[in-house]
PDB file of N, CA and C in Angstrom:
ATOM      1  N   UNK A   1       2.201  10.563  -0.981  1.00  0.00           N
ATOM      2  CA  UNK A   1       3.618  10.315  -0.797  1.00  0.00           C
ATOM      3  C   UNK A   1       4.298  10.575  -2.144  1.00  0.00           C
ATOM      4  N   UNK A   2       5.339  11.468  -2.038  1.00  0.00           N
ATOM      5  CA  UNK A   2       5.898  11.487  -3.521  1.00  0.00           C
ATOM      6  C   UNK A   2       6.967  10.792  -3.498  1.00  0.00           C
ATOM      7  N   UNK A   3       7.443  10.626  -4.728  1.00  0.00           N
ATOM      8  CA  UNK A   3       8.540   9.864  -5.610  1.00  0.00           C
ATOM      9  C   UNK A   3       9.700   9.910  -3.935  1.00  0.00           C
ATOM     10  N   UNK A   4       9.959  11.118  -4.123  1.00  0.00           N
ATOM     11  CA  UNK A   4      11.573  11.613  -3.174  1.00  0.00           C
ATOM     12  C   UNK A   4      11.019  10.671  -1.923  1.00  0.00           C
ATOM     13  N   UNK A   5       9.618  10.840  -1.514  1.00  0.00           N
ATOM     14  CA  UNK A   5       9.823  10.574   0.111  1.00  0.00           C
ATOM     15  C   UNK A   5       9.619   8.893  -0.333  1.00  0.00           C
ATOM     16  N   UNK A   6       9.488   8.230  -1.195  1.00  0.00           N
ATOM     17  CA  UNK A   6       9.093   6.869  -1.407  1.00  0.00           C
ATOM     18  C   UNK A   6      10.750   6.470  -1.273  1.00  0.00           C
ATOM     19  N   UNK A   7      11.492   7.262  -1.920  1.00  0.00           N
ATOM     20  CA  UNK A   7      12.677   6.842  -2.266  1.00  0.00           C
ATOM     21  C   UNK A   7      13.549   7.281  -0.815  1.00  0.00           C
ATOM     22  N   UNK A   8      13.266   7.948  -0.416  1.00  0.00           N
ATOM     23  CA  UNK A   8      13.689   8.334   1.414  1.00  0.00           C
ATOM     24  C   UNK A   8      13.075   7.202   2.058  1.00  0.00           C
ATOM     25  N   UNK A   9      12.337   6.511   2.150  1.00  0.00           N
ATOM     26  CA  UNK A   9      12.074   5.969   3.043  1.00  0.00           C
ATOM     27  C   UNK A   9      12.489   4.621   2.572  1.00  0.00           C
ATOM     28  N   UNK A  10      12.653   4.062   1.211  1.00  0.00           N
ATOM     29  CA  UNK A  10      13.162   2.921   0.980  1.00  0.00           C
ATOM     30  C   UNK A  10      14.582   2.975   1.280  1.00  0.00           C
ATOM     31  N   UNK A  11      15.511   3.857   0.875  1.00  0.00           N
ATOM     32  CA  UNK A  11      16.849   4.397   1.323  1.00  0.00           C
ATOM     33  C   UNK A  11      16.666   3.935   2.810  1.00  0.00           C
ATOM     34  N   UNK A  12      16.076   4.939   3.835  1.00  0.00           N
ATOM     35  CA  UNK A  12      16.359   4.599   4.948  1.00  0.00           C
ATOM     36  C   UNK A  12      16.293   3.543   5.742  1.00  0.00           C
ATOM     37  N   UNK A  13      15.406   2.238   5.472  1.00  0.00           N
ATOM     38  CA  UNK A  13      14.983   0.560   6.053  1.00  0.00           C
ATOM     39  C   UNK A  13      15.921   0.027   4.838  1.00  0.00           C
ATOM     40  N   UNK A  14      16.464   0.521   4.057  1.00  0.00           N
ATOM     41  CA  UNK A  14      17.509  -0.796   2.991  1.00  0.00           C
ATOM     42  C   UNK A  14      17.020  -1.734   2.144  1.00  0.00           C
ATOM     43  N   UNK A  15      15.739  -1.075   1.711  1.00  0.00           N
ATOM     44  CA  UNK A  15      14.811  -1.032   0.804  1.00  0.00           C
ATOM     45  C   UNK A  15      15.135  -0.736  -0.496  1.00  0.00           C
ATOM     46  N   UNK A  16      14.587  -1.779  -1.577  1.00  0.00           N
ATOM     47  CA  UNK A  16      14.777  -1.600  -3.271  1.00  0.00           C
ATOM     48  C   UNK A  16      13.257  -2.235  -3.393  1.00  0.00           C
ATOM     49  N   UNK A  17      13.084  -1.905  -4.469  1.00  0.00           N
ATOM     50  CA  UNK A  17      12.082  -2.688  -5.616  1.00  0.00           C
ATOM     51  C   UNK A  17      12.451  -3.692  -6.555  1.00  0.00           C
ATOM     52  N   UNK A  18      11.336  -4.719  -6.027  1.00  0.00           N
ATOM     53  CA  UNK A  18      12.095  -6.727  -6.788  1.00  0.00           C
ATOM     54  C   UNK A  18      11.607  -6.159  -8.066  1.00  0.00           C
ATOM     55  N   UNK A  19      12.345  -6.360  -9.044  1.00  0.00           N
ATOM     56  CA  UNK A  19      11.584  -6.369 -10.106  1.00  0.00           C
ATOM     57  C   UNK A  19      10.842  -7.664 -10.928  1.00  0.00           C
ATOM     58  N   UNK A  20      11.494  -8.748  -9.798  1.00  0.00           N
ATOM     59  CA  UNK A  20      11.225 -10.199 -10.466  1.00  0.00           C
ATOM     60  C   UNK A  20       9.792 -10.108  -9.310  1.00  0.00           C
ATOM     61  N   UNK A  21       9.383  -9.739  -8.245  1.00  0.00           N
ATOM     62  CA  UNK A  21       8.290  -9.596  -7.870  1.00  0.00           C
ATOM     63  C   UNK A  21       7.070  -8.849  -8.533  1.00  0.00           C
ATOM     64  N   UNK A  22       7.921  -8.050  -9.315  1.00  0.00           N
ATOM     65  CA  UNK A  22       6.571  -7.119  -9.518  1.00  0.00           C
ATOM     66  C   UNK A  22       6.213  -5.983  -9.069  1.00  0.00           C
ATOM     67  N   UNK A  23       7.089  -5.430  -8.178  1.00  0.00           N
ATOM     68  CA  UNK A  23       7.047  -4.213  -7.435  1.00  0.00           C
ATOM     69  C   UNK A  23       7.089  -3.124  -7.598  1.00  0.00           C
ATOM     70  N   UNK A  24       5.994  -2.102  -7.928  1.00  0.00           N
ATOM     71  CA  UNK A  24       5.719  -1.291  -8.618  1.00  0.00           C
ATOM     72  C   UNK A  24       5.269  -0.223  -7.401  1.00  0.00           C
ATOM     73  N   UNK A  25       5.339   0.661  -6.965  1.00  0.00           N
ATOM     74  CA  UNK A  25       4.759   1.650  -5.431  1.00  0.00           C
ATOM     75  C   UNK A  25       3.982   2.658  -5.961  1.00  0.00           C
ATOM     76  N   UNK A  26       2.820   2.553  -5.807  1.00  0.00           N
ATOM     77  CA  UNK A  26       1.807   3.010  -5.505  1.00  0.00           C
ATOM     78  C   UNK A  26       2.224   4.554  -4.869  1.00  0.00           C
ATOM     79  N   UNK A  27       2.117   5.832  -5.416  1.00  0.00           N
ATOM     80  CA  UNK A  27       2.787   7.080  -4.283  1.00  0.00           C
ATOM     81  C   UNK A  27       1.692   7.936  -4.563  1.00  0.00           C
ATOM     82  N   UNK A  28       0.798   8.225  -5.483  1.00  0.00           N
ATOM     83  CA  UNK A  28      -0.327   8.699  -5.587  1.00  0.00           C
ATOM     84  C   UNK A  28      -1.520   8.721  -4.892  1.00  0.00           C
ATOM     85  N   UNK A  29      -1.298   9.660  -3.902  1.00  0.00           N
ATOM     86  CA  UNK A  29      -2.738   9.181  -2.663  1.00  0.00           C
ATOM     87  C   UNK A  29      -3.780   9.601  -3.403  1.00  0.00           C
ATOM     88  N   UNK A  30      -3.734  10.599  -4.395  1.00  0.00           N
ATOM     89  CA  UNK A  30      -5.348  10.329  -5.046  1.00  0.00           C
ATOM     90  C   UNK A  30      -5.419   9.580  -5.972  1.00  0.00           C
ATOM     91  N   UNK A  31      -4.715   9.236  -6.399  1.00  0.00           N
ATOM     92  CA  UNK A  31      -5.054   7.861  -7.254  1.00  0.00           C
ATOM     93  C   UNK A  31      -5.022   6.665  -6.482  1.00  0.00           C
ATOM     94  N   UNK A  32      -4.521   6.643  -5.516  1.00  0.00           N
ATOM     95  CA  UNK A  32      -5.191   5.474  -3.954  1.00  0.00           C
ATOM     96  C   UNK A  32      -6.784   5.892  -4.077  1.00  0.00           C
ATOM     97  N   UNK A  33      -6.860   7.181  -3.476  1.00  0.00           N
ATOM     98  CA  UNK A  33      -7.961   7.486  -3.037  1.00  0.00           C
ATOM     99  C   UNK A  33      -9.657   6.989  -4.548  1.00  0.00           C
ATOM    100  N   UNK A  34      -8.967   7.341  -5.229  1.00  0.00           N
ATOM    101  CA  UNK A  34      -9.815   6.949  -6.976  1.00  0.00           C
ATOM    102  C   UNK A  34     -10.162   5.607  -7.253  1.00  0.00           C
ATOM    103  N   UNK A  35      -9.187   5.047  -6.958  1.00  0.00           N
ATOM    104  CA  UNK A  35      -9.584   3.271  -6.931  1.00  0.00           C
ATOM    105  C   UNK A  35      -9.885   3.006  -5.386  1.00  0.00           C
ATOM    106  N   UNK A  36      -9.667   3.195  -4.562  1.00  0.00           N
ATOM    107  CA  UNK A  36     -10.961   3.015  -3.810  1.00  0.00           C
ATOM    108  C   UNK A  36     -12.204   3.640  -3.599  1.00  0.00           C
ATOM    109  N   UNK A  37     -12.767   4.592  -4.067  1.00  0.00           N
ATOM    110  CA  UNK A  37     -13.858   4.955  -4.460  1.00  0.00           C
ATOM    111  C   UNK A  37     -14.234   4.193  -5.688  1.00  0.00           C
ATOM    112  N   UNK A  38     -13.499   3.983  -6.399  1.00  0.00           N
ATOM    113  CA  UNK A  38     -14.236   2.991  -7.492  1.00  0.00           C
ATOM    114  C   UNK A  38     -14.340   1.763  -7.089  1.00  0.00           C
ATOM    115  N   UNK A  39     -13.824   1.292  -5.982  1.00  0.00           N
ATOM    116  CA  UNK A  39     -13.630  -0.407  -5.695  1.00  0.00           C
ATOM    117  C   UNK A  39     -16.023  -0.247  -4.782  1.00  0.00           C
ATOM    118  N   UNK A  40     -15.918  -1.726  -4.752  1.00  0.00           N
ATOM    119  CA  UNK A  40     -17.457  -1.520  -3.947  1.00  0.00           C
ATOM    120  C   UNK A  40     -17.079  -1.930  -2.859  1.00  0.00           C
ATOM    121  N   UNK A  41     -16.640  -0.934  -2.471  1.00  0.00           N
ATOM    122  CA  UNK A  41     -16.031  -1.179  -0.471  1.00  0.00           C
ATOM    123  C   UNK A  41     -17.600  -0.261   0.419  1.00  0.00           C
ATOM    124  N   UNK A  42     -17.892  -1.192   1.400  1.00  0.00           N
ATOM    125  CA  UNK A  42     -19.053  -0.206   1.965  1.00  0.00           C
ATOM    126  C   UNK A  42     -18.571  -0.263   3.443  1.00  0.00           C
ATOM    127  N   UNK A  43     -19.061   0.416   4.388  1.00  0.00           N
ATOM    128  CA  UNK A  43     -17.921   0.702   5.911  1.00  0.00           C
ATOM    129  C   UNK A  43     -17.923  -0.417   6.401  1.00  0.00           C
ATOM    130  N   UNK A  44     -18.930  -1.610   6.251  1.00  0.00           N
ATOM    131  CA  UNK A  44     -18.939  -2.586   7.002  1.00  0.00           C
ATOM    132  C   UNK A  44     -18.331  -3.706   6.447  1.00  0.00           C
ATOM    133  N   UNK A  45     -17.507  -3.873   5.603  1.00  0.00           N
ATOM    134  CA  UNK A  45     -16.937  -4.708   4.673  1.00  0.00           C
ATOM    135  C   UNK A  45     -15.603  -4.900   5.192  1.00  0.00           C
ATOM    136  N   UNK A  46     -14.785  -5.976   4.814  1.00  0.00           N
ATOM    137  CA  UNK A  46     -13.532  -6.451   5.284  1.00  0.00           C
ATOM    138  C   UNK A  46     -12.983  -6.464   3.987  1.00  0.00           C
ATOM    139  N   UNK A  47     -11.626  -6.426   3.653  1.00  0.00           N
ATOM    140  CA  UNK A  47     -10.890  -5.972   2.298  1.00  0.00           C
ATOM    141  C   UNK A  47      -9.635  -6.901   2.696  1.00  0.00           C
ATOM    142  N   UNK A  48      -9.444  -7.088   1.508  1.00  0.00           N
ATOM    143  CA  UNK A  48      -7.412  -8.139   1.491  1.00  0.00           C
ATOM    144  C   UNK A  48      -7.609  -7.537   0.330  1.00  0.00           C
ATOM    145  N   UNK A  49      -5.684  -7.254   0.384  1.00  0.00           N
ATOM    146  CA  UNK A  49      -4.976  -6.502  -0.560  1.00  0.00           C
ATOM    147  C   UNK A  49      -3.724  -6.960  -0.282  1.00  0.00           C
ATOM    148  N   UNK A  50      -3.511  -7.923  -1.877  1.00  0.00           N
ATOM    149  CA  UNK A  50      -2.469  -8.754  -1.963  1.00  0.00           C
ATOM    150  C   UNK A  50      -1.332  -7.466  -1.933  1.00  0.00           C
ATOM    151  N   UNK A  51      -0.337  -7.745  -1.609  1.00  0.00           N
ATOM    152  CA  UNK A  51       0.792  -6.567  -2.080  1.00  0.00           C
ATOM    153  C   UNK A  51       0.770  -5.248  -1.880  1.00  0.00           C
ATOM    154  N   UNK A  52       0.705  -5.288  -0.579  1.00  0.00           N
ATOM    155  CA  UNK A  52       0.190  -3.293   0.157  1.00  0.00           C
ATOM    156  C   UNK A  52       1.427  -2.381  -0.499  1.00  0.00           C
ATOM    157  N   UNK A  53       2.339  -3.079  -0.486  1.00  0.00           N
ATOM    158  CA  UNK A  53       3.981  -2.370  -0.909  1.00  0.00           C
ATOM    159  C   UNK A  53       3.929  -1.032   0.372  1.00  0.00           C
ATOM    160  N   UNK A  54       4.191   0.266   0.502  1.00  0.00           N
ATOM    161  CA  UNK A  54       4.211   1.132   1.320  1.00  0.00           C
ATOM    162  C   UNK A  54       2.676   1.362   1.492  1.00  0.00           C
ATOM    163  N   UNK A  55       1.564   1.104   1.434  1.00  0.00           N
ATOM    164  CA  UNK A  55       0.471   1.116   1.994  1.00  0.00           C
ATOM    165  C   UNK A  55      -0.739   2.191   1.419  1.00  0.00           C
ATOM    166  N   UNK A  56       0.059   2.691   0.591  1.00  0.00           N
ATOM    167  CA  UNK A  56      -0.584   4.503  -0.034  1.00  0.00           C
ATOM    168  C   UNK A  56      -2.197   3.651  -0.248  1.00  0.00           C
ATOM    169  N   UNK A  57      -2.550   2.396  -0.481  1.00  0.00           N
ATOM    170  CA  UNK A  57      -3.605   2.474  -1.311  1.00  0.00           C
ATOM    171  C   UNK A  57      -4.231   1.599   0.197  1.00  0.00           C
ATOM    172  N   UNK A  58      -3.589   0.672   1.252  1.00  0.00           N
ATOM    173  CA  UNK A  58      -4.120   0.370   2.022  1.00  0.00           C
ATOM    174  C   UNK A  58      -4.908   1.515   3.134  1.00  0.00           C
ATOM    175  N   UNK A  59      -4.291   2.346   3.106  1.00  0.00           N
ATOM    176  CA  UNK A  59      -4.717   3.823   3.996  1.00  0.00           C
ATOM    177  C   UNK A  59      -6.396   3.791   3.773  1.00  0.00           C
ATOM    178  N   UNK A  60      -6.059   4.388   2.169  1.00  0.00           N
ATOM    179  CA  UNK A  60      -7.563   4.635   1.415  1.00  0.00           C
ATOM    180  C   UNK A  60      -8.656   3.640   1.583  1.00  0.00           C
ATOM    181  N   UNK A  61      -8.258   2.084   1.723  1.00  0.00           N
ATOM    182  CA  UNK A  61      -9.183   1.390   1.816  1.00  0.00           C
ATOM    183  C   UNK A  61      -9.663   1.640   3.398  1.00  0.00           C
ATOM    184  N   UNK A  62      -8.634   1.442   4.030  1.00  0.00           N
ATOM    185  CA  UNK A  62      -9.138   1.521   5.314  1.00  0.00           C
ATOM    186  C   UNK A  62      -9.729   2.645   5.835  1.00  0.00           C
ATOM    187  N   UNK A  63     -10.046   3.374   4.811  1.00  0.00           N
ATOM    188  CA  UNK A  63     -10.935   4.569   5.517  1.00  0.00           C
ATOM    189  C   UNK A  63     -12.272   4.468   4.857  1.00  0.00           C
ATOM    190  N   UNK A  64     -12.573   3.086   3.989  1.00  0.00           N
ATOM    191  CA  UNK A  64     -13.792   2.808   3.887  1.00  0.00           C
ATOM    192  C   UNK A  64     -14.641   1.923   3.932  1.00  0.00           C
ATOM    193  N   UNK A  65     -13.777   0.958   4.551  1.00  0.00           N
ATOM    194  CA  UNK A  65     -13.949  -0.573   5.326  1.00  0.00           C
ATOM    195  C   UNK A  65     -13.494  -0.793   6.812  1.00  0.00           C
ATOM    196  N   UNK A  66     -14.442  -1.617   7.372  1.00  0.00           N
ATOM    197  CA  UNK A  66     -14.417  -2.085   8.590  1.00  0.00           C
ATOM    198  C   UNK A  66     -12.945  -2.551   9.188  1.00  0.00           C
ATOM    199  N   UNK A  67     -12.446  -3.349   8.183  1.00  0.00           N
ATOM    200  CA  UNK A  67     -11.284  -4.094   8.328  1.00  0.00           C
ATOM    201  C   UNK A  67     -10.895  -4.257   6.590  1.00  0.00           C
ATOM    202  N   UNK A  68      -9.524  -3.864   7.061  1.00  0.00           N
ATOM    203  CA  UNK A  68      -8.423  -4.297   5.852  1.00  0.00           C
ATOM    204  C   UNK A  68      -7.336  -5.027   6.515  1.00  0.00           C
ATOM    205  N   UNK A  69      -6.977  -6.673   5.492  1.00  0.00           N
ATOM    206  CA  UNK A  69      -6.407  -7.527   5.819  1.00  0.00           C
ATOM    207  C   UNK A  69      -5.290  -7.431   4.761  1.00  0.00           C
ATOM    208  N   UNK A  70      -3.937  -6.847   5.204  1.00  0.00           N
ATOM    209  CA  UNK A  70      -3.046  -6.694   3.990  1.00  0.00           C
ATOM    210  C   UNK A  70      -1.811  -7.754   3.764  1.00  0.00           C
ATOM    211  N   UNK A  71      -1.910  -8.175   2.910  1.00  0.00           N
ATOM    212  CA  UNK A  71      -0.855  -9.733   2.810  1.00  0.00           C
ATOM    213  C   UNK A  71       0.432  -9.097   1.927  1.00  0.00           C
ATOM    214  N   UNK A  72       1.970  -8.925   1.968  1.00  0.00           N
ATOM    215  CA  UNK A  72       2.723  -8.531   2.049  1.00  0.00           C
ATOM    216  C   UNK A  72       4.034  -9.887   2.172  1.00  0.00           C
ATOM    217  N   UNK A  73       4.670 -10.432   1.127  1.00  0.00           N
ATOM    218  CA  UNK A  73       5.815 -11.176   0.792  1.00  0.00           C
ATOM    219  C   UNK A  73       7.090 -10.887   1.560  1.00  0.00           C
ATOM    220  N   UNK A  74       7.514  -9.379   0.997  1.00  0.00           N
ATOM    221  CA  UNK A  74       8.415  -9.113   1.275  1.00  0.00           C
ATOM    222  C   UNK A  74       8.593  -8.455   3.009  1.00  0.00           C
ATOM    223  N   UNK A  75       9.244  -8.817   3.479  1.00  0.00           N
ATOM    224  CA  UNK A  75       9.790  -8.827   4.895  1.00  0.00           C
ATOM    225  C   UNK A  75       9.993  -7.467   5.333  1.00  0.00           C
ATOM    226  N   UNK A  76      10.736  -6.948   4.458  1.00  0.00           N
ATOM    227  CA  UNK A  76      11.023  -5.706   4.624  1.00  0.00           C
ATOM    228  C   UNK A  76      10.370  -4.400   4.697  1.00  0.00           C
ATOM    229  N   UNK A  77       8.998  -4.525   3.574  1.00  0.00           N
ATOM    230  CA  UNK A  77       8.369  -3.773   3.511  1.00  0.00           C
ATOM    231  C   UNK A  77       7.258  -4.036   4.819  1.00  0.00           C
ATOM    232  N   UNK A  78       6.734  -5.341   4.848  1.00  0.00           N
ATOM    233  CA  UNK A  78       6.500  -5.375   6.790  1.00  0.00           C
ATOM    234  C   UNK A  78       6.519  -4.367   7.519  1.00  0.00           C
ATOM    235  N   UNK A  79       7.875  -4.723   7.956  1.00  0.00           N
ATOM    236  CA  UNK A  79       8.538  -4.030   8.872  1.00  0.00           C
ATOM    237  C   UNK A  79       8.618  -2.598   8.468  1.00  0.00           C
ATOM    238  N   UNK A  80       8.361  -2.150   7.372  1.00  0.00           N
ATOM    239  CA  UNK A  80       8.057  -0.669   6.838  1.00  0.00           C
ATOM    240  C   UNK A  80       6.639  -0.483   7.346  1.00  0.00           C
ATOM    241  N   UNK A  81       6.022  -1.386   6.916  1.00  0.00           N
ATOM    242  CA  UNK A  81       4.153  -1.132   7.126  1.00  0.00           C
ATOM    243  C   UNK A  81       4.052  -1.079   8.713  1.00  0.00           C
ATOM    244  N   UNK A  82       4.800  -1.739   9.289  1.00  0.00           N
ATOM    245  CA  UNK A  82       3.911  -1.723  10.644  1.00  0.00           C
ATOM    246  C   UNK A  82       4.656  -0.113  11.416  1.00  0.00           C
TER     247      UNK A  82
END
C-alpha cells in the first residue's frame, strides 16, 4: 500500500493519525512481509497484534499463522479493517 493510497483511504472513512496514540501506518508490504518472516510464527500458531492500524502487517501474519487476533483502539480504523 503506498503513501497516496494510505492517504486515499484515510481521506475517504474521515480518517487522521492520533499522534497522542502513537499512530504511525505501516504501508510497506515488504517490510510487513520482513518482520513477519523474522517474527517465529509457524502455520499452526495464533498471533495478537496490538495496533493493526490499516492491517499491511496483519495480512503478512496471517499468511503464516493459523489465527491472527488483531486488537485495534481506534473505532474508525475498525470499521476500515473489517
Amino acid at each position: 500500500m503506498s503513501r497516496a493510497e494510505v492517504r486515499a483511504l484515510l481521506e475517504r472513512r474521515g480518517l487522521r493519525a492520533h499522534k497522542q496514540r502513537g499512530q504511525n501506518f505501516l504501508t510497506d508490504e515488504r517490510i510487513a512481509a520482513q518482520i513477519a518472516d523474522d517474527a517465529p510464527v509457524a502455520p499452526g500458531d495464533a498471533v495478537i497484534e496490538i495496533g493493526p492500524g490499516l492491517g499491511v502487517l496483519t495480512r503478512a501474519l496471517a499468511a503464516r499463522a493459523r489465527r491472527v487476533v488483531a486488537i485495534e483502539i481506534d473505532a474508525g480504523l475498525v470499521r476500515a479493517l473489517r
